[in-house]
PDB file of N, CA and C in Angstrom:
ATOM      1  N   UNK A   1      97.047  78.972  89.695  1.00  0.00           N
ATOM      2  CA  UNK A   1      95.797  79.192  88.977  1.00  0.00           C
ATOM      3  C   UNK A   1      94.922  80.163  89.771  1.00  0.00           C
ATOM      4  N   UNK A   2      94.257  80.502  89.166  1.00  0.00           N
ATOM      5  CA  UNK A   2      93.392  81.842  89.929  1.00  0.00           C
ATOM      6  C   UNK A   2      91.808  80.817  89.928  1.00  0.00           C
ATOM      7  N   UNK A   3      91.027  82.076  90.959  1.00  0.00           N
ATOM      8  CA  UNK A   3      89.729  81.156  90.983  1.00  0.00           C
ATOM      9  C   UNK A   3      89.122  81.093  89.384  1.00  0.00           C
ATOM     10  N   UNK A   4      89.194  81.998  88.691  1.00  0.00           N
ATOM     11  CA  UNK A   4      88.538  82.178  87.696  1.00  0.00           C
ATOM     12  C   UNK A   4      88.896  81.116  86.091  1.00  0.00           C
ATOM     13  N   UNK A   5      90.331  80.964  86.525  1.00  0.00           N
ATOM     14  CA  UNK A   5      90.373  79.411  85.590  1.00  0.00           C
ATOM     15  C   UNK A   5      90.447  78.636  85.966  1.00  0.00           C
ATOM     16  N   UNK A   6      89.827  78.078  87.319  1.00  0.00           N
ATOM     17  CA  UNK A   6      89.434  76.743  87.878  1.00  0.00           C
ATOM     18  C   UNK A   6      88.125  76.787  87.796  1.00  0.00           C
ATOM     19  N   UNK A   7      87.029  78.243  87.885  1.00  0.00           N
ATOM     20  CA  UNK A   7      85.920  77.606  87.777  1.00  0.00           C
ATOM     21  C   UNK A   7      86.134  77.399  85.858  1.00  0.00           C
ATOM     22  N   UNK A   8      86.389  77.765  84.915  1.00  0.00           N
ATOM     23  CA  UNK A   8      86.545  77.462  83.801  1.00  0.00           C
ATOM     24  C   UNK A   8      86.859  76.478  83.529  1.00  0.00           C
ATOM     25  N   UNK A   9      87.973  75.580  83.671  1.00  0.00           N
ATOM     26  CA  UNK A   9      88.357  74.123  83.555  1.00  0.00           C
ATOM     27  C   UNK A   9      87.062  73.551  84.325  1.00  0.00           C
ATOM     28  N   UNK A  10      86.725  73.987  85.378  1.00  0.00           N
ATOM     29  CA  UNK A  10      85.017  73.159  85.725  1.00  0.00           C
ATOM     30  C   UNK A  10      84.218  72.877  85.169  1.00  0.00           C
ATOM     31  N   UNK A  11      83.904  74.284  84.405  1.00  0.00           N
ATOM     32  CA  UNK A  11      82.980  74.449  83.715  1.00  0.00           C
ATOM     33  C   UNK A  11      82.775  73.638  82.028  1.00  0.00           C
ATOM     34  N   UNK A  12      84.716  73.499  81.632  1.00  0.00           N
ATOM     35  CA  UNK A  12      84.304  73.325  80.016  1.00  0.00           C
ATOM     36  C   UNK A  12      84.539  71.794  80.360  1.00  0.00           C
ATOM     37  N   UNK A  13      85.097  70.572  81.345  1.00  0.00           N
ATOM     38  CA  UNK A  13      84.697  69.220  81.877  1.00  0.00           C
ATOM     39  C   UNK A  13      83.535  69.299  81.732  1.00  0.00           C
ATOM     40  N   UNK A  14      82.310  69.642  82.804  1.00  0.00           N
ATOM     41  CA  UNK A  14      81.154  69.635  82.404  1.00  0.00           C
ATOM     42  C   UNK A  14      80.252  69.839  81.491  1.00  0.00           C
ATOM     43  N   UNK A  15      80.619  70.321  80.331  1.00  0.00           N
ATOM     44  CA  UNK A  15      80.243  70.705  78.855  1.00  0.00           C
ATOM     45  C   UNK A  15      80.910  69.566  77.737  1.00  0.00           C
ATOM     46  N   UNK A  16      81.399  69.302  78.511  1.00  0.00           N
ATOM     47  CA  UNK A  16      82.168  67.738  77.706  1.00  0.00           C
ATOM     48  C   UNK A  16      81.486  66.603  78.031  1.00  0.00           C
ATOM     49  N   UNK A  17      81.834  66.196  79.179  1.00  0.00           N
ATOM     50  CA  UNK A  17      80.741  65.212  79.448  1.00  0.00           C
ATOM     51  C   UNK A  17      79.440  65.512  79.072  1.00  0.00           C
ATOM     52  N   UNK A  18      78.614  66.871  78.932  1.00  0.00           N
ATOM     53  CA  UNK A  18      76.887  66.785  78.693  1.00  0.00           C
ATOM     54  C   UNK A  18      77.471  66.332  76.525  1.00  0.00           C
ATOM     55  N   UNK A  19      78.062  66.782  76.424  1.00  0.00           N
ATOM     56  CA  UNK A  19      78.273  66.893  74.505  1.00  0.00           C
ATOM     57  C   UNK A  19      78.669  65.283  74.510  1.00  0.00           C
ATOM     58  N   UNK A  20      79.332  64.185  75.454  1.00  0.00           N
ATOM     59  CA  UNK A  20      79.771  62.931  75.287  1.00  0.00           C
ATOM     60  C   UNK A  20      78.576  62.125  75.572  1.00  0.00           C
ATOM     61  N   UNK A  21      77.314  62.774  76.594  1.00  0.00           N
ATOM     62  CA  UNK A  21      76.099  61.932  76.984  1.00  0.00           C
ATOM     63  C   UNK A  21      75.416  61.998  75.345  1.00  0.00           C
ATOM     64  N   UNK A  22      75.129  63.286  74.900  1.00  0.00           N
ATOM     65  CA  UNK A  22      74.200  63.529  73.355  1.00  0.00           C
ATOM     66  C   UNK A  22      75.032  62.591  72.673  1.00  0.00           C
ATOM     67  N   UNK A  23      76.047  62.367  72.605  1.00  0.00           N
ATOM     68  CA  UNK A  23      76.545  61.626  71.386  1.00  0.00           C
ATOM     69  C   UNK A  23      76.479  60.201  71.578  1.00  0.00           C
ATOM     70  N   UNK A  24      75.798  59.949  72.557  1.00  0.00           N
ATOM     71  CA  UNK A  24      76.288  58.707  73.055  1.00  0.00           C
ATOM     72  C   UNK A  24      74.973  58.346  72.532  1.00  0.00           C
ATOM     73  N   UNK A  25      73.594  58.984  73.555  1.00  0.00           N
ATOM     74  CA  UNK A  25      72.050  59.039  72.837  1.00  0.00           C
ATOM     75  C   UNK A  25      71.898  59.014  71.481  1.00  0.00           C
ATOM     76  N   UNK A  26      72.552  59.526  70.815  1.00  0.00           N
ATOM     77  CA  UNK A  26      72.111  60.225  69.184  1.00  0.00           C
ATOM     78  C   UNK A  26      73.063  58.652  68.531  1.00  0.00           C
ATOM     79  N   UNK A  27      73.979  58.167  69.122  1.00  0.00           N
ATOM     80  CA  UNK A  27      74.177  56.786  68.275  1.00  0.00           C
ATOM     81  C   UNK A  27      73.279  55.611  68.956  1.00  0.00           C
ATOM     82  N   UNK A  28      72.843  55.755  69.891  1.00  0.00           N
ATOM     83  CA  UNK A  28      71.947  54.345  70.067  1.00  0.00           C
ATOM     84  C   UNK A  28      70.508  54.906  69.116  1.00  0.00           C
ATOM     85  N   UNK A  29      70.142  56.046  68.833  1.00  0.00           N
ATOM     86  CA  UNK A  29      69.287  56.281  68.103  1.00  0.00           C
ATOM     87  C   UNK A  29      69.296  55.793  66.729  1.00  0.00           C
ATOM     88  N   UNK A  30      70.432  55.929  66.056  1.00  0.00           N
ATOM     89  CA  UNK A  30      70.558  55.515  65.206  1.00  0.00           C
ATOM     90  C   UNK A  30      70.843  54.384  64.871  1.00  0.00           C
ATOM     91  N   UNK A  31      71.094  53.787  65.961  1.00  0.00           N
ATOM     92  CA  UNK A  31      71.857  51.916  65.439  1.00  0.00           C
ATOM     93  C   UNK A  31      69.804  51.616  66.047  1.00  0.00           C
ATOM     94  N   UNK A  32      69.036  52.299  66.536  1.00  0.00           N
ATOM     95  CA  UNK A  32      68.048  51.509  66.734  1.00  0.00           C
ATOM     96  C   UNK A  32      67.096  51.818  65.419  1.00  0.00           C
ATOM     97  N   UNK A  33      67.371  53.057  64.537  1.00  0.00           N
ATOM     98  CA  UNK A  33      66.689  53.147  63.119  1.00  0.00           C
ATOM     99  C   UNK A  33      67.220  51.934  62.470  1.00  0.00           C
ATOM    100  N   UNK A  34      68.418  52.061  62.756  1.00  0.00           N
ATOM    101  CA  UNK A  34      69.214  51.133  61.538  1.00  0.00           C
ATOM    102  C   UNK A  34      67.975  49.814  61.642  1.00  0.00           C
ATOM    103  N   UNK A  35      67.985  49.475  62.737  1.00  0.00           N
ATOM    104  CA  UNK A  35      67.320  48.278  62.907  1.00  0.00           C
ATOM    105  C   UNK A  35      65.745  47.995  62.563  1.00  0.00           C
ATOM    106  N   UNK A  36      65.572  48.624  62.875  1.00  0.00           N
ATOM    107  CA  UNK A  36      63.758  49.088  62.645  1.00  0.00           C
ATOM    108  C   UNK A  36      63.892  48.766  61.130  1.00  0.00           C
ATOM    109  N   UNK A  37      64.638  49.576  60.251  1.00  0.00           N
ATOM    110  CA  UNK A  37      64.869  50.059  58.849  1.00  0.00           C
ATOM    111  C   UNK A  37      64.983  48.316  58.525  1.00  0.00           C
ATOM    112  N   UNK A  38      65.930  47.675  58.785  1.00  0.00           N
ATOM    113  CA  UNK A  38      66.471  46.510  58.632  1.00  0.00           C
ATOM    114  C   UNK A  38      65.154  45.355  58.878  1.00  0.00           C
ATOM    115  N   UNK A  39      64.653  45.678  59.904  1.00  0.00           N
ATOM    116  CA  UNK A  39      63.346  45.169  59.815  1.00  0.00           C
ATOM    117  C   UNK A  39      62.253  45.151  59.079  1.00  0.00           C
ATOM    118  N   UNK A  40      62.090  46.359  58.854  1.00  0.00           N
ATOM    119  CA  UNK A  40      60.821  46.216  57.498  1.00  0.00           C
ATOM    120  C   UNK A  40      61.432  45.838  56.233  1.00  0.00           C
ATOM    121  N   UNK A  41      62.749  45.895  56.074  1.00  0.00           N
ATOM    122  CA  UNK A  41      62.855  45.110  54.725  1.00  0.00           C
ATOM    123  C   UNK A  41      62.767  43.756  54.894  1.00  0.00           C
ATOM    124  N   UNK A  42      63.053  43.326  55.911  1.00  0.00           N
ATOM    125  CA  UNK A  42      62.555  41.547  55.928  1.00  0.00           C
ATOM    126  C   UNK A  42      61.424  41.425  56.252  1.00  0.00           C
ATOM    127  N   UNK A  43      60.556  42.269  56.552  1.00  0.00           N
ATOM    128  CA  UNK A  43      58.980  42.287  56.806  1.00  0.00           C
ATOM    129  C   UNK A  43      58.704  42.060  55.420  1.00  0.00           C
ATOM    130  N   UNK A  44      58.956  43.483  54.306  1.00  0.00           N
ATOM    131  CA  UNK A  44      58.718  43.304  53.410  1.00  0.00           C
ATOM    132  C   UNK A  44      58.708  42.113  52.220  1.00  0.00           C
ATOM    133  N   UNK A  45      59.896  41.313  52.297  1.00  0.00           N
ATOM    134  CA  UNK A  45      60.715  40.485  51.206  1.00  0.00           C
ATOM    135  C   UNK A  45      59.436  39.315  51.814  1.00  0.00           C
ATOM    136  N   UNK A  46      59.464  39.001  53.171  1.00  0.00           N
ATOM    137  CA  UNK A  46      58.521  37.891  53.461  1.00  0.00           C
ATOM    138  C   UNK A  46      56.876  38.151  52.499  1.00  0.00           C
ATOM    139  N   UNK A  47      56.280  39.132  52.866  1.00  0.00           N
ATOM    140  CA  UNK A  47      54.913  39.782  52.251  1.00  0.00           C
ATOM    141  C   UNK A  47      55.027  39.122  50.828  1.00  0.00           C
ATOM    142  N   UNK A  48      56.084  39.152  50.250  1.00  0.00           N
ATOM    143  CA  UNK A  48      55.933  38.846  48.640  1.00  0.00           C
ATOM    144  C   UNK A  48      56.568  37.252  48.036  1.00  0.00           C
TER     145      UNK A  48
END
């Protein structure tokens, strides 16, 4: 391998792992809407 596709295999690991951290964030985001969401409808149903 030459230096130049080892720093590349460096480089696209590290672009994987940052794209596996966002995806990881962007689903606890959403399982915590889910919930919120899930919440005001039993907020709601109680109110009436």
């Amino acid at each position: 391998m030459t230096l130049l596709e080892i720093l590349y295999a460096g480089q696209e690991i590290y672009e994987r792992r940052a794209y596996q951290r966002f995806r990881d964030l962007e689903r606890t985001a959403k399982k915590s809407k889910k919930q919120k969401g899930m919440q005001d409808k039993a907020d709601r149903k109680e109110a009436f």
